[in-house]
Protein backbone atom coordinates (compact mmCIF):
# COMPACT_ATOMS: atom_id res chain seq x y z
CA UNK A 1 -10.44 29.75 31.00
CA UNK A 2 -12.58 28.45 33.71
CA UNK A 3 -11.46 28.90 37.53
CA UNK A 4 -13.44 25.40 38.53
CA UNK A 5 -14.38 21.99 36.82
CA UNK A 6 -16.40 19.72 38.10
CA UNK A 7 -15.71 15.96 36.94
CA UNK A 8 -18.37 13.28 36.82
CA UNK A 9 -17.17 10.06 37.38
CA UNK A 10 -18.07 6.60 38.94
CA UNK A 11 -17.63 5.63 42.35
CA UNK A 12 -15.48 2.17 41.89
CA UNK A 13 -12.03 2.27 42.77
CA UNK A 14 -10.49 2.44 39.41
CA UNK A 15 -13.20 4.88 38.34
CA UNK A 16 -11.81 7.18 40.61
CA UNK A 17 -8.54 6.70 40.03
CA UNK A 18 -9.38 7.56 36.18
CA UNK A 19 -11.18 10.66 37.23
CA UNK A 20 -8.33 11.97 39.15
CA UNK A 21 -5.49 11.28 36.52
CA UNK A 22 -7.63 13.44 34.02
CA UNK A 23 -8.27 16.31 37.13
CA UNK A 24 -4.29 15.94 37.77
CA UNK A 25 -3.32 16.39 34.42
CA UNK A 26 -5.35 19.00 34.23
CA UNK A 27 -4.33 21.22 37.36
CA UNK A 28 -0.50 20.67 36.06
CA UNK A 29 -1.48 22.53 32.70
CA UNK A 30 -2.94 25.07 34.13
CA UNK A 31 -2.02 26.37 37.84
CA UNK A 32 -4.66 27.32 40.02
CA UNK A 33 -7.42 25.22 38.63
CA UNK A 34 -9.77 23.87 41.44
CA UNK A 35 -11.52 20.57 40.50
CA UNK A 36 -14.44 18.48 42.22
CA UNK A 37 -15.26 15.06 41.54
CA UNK A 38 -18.61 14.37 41.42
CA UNK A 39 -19.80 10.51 41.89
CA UNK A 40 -22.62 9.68 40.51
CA UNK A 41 -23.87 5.79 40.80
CA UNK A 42 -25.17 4.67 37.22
CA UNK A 43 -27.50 1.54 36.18
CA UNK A 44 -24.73 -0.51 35.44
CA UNK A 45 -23.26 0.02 39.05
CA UNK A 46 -26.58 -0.82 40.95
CA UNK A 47 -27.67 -3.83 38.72
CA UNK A 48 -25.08 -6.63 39.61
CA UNK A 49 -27.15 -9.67 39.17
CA UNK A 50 -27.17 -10.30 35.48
CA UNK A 51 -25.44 -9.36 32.46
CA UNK A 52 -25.26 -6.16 30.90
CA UNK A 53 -26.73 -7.80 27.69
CA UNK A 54 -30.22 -8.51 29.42
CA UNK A 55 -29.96 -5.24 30.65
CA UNK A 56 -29.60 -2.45 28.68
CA UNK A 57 -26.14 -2.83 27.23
CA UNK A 58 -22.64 -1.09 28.61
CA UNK A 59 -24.55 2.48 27.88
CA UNK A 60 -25.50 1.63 31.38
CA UNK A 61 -22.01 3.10 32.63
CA UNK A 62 -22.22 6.17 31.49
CA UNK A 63 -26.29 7.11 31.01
CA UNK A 64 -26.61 8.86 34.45
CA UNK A 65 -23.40 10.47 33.76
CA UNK A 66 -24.15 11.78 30.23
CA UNK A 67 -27.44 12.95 31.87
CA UNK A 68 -25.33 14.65 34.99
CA UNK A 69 -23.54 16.83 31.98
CA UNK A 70 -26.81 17.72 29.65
CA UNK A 71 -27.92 19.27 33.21
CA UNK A 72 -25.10 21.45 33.67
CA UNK A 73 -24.13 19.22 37.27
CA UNK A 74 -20.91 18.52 35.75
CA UNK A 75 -18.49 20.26 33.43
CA UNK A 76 -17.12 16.99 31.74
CA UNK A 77 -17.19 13.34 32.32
CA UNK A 78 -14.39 10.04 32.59
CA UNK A 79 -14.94 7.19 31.50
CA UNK A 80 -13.17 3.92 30.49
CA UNK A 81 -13.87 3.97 26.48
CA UNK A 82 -14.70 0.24 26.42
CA UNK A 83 -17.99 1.33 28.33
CA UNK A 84 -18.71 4.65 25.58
CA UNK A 85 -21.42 3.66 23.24
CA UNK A 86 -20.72 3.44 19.67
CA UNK A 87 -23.02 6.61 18.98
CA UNK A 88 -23.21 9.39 21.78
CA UNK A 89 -26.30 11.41 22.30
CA UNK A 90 -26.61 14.55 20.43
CA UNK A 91 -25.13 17.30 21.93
CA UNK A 92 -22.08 15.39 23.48
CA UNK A 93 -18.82 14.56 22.57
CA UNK A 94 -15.66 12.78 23.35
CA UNK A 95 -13.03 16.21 23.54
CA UNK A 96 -9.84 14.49 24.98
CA UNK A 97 -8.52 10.71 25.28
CA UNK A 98 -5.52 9.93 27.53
CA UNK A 99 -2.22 7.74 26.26
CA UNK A 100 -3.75 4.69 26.10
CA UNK A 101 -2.52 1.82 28.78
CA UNK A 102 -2.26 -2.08 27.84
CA UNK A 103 -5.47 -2.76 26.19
CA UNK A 104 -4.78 -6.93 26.69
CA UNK A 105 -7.05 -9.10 28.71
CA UNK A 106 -5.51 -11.53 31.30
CA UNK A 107 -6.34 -14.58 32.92
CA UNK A 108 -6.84 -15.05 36.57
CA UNK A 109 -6.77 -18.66 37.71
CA UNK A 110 -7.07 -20.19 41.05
CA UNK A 111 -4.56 -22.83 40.95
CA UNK A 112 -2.11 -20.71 38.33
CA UNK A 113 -3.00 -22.61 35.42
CA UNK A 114 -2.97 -20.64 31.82
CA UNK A 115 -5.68 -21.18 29.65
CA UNK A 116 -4.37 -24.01 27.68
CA UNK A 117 -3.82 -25.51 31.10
CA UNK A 118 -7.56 -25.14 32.58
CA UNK A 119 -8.76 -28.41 33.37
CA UNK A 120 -11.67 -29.73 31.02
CA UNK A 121 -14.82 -28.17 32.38
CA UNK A 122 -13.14 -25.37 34.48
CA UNK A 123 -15.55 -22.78 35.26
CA UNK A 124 -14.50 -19.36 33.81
CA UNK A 125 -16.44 -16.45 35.22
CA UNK A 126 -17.14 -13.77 32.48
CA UNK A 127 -20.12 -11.56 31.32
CA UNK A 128 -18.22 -10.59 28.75
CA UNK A 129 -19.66 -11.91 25.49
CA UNK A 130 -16.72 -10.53 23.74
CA UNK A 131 -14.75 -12.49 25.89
CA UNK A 132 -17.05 -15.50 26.27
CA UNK A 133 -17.11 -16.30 22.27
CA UNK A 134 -13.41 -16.74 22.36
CA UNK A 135 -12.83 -18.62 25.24
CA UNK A 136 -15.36 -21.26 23.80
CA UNK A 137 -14.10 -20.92 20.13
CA UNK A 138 -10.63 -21.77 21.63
CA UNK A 139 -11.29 -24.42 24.33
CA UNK A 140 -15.44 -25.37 24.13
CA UNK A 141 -14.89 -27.44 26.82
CA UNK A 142 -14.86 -24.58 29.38
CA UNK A 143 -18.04 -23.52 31.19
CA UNK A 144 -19.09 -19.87 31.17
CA UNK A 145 -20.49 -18.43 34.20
CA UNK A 146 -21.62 -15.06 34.85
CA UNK A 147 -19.30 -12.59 36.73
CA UNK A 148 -19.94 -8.79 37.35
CA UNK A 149 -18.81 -6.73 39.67
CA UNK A 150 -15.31 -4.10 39.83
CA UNK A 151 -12.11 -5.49 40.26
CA UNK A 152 -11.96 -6.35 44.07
CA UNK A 153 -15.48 -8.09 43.70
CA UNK A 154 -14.30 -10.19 41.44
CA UNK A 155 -11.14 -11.50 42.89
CA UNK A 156 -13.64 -12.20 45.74
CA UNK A 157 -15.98 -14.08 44.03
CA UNK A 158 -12.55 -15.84 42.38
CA UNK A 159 -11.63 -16.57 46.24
CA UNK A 160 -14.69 -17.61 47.11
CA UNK A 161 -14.89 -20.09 44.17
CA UNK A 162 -17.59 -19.29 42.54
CA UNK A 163 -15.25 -20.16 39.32
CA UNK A 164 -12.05 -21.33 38.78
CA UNK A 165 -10.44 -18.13 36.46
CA UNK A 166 -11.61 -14.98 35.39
CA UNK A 167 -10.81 -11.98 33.13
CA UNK A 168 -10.00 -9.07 33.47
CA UNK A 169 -8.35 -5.95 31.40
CA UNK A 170 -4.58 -5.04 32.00
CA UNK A 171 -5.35 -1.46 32.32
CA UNK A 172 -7.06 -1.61 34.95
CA UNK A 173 -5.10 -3.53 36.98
CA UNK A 174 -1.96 -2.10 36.11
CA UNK A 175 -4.03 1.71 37.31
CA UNK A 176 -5.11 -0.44 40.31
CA UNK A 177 -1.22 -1.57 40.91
CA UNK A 178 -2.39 -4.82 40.96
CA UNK A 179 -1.60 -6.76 37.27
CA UNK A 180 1.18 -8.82 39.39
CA UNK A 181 -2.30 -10.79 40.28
CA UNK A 182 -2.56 -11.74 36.95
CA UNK A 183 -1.80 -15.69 35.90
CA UNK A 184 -1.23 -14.92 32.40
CA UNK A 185 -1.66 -12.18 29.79
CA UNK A 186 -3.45 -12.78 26.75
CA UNK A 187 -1.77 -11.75 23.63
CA UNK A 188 -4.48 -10.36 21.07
CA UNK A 189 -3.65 -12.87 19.22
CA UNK A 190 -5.24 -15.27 21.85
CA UNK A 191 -7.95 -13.00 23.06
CA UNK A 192 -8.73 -9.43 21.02
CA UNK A 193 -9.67 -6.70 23.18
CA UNK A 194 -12.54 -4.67 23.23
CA UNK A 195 -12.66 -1.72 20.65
CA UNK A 196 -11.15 1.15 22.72
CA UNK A 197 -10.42 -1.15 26.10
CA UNK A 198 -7.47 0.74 28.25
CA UNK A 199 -8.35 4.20 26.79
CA UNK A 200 -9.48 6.73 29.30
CA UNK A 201 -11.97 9.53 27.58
CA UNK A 202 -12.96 12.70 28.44
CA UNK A 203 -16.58 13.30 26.95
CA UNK A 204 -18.20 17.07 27.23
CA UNK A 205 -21.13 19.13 25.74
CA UNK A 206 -20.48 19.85 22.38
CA UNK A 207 -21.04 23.48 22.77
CA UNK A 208 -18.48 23.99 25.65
CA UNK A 209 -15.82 25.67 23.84
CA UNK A 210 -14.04 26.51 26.74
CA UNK A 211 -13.78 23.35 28.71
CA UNK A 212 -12.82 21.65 24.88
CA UNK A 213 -9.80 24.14 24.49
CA UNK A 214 -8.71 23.48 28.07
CA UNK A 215 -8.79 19.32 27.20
CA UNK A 216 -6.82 20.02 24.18
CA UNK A 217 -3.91 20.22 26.81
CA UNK A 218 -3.98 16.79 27.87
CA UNK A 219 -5.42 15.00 24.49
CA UNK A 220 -2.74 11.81 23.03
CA UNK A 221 -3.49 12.43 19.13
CA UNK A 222 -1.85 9.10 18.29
CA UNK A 223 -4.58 7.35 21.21
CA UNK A 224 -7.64 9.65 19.68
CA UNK A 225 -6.90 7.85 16.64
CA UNK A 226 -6.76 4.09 17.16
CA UNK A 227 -10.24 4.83 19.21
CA UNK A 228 -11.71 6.41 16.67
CA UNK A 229 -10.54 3.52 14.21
CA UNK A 230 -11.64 0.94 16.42
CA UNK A 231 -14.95 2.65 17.31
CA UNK A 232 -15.72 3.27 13.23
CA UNK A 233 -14.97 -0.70 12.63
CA UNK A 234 -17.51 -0.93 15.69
CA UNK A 235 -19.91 1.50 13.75
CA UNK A 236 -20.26 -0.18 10.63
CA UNK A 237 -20.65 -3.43 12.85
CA UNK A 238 -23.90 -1.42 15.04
CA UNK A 239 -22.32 -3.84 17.19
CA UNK A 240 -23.76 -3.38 20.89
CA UNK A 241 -22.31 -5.41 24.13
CA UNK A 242 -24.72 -8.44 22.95
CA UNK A 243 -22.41 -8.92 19.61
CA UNK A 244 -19.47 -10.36 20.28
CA UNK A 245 -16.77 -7.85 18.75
CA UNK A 246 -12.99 -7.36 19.70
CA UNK A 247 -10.96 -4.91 17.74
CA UNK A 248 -7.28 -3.03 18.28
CA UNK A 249 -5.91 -0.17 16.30
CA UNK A 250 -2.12 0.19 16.72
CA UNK A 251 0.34 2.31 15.30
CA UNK A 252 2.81 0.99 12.73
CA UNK A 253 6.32 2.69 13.48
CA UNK A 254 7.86 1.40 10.19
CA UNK A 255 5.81 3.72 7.81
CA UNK A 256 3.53 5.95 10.49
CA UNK A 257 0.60 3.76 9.30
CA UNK A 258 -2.38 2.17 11.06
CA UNK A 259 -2.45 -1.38 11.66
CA UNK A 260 -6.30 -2.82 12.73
CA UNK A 261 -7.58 -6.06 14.23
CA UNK A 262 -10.86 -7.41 13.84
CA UNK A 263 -12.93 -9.96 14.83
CA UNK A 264 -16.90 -10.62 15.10
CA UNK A 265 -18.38 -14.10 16.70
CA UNK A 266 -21.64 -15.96 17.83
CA UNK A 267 -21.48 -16.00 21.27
CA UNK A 268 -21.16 -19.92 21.32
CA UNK A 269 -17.88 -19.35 19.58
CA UNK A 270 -19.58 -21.84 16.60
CA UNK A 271 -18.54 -18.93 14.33
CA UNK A 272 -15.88 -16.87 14.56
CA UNK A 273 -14.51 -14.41 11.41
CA UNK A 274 -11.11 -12.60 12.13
CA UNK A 275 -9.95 -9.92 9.30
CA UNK A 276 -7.22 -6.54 9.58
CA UNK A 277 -6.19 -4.10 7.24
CA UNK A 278 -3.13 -2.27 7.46
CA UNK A 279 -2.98 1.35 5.69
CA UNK A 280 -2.20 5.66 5.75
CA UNK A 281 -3.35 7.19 9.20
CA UNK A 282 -5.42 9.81 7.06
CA UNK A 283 -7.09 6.30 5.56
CA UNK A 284 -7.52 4.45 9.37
CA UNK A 285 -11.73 5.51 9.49
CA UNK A 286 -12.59 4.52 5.59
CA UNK A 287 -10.08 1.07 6.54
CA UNK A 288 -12.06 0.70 9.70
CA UNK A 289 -15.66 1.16 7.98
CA UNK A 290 -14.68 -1.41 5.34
CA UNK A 291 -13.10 -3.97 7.99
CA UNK A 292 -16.79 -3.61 10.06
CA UNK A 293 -18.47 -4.46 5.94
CA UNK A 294 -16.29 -7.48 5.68
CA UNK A 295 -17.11 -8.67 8.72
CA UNK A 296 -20.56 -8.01 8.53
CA UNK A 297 -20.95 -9.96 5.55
CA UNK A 298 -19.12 -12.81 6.75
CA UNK A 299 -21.54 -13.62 9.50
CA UNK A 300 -24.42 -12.52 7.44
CA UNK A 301 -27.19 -9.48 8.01
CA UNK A 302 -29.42 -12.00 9.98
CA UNK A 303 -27.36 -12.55 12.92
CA UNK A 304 -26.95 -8.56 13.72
CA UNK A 305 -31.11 -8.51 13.82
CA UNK A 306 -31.37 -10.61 17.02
C-alpha cells in the first residue's frame, strides 16, 4: 500500500470539496495515509467567454488533469462524472465512483418564480445544451443566454441580472450547503439530467494496481453501475456536450433491477425523442446500448454528423 497520494483536482470551490471527500474517505480506510491535493487549472476553467460546445467540448475539465496523471504528477484524479468523456484515453480508467448525490437540476429565479411561472421572454442563463433543448421544448418562449462560470459566479451574474433564472445541479449545491438557494427542483420528469450528473469519480492509470486496490475501499457498486449504464446509452449515442442528451439510471428496489431514462433533442427543442427500458442489473449495459440505437434512429444518422 502506498504511504502518500497525491490527488489532482480543480481549483473551484466544489472541486475541492470533491477532492477532499475522496482524500477523507480515503485516510479513514486506511490510517496513516498522507494525501496532497494538487490543483491544476484546465481549459475549461480559463476559457469563460463562450460555450464549451465552440470550444472543445466538457473534455476540457479534465484534459490537463488526465495529462497531470499520464506524467506521474498525480497518483489519481476527481472529477464530477458529468464532465468525464464518454471514451477515456488509453491507458486510464475510472477505478472508484462515490454514492451518488441528487443528480436533479434546479431552477434559480430572481423573483421566485418556477418555470411554468417565468414570464414570456424571461431570460434563462444556460450553456447547457442539454439543458437548453428542454427548456425551449417545454416553454419556446424563453430566451437562452449563455452562462458559464462555478457556482458563486453564477449566482453573481444571476444578481447582477444578466438573466432572470438559471440552472444549476443539486449536487453541487447540496456539497456547497447551498441547495436552500434553489427556487425549485426539477423532477426528471421535467428536466433529465446529464448521464452521470452528481457522481463523483475517481479516474487512475490503468496499470496502477496498487492505487486501484486501495479505491476499491471507497467504490458504491450500486453508483458504478447506473454510470456505467448511463455512460453506455451515451456511447452508442457518440453523443458529445454539442448533442443534447440527458439520461438517469436508477435502481429498482422491487426486483433489484435497473430502471433507465433517456432522452436525445435538437438543441432548438423542435425535436425531442424520450425512451427507457427497465430490466436485470447483469442486462443494464446491453439495455443501455439498445436505448442509445433507439434513440439514434429516432432523430436520424444525419443529425449526429454536424
Amino acid at each position: 500500500m502506498k504511504e502518500k497520494l497525491r490527488i489532482g483536482t480543480r481549483g473551484s470551490p466544489l472541486a475541492v470539496i470533491q477532492a477532499e471527500t475522496v482524500g477523507g474517505l480515503l485516510t479513514a480506510a486506511y490510517p496513516g495515509l498522507a494525501v496532497d491535493y494538487v490543483i491544476v487549472r484546465t481549459s475549461g476553467d480559463r476559457i469563460q467567454d463562450r460555450p464549451l460546445a465552440e470550444v472543445g467540448g466538457k473534455g476540457l475539465f479534465t484534459k490537463e488533469i488526465e495529462q497531470a496523471l499520464f506524467a506521474g504528477e498525480i497518483d489519481l484524479a476527481v472529477h464530477s462524472m458529468k464532465d468525464v468523456e464518454t471514451f477515456l484515453p488509453d491507458g486510464l480508467c475510472i477505478a472508484a465512483t462515490l454514492p451518488r448525490e441528487d443528480p436533479r437540476d434546479v431552477l434559480l429565479s430572481r423573483d421566485g418564480a418556477t418555470l411554468d411561472d417565468l414570464p414570456e421572454g424571461a431570460r434563462i442563463g444556460t450553456s447547457s445544451v442539454r439543458r437548453q433543448a428542454q427548456l425551449l421544448h417545454r416553454r419556446p418562449d424563453l430566451a437562452v443566454v449563455p452562462f458559464r462560470g462555478n457556482v458563486q459566479t453564477r449566482m453573481r451574474k444571476l444578481a447582477d441580472g444578466e438573466a432572470d433564472a438559471t440552472l444549476l445541479a443539486a449536487a453541487g449545491l447540496k456539497r456547497l450547503d447551498n441547495l436552500d438557494i434553489a427556487t425549485q427542483i426539477l423532477d426528471a420528469d421535467d428536466l433529465l439530467p446529464a448521464a452521470a450528473q452528481g457522481a463523483i469519480g475517481v479516474e487512475i492509470r490503468q496499470d496502477d494496481t496498487d492505487v486501484a486496490a486501495m479505491l476499491a475501499a471507497i467504490d458504491h457498486p450500486d453508483t458504478t453501475l447506473c454510470i456505467e449504464t448511463e455512460r453506455a446509452m451515451l456511447a452508442a449515442l457518440d453523443g458529445s456536450c454539442r448533442t443534447p442528451i440527458g439520461a438517469l439510471a436508477e435502481l429498482d428496489t422491487l426486483d433489484d433491477g435497473v430502471f433507465l431514462r433517456g432522452l436525445v433533442a435538437r438543441p432548438d427543442g423542435s425535436e425531442l425523442h424520450r425512451g427507457d427500458r427497465r430490466g436485470a442489473r447483469a442486462d443494464a449495459i446491453e439495455m443501455a446500448a439498445e436505448l442509445g440505437a433507439e434513440l439514434r434512429a429516432a432523430m436520424g444518422e444525419d443529425f449526429f454528423k454536424w
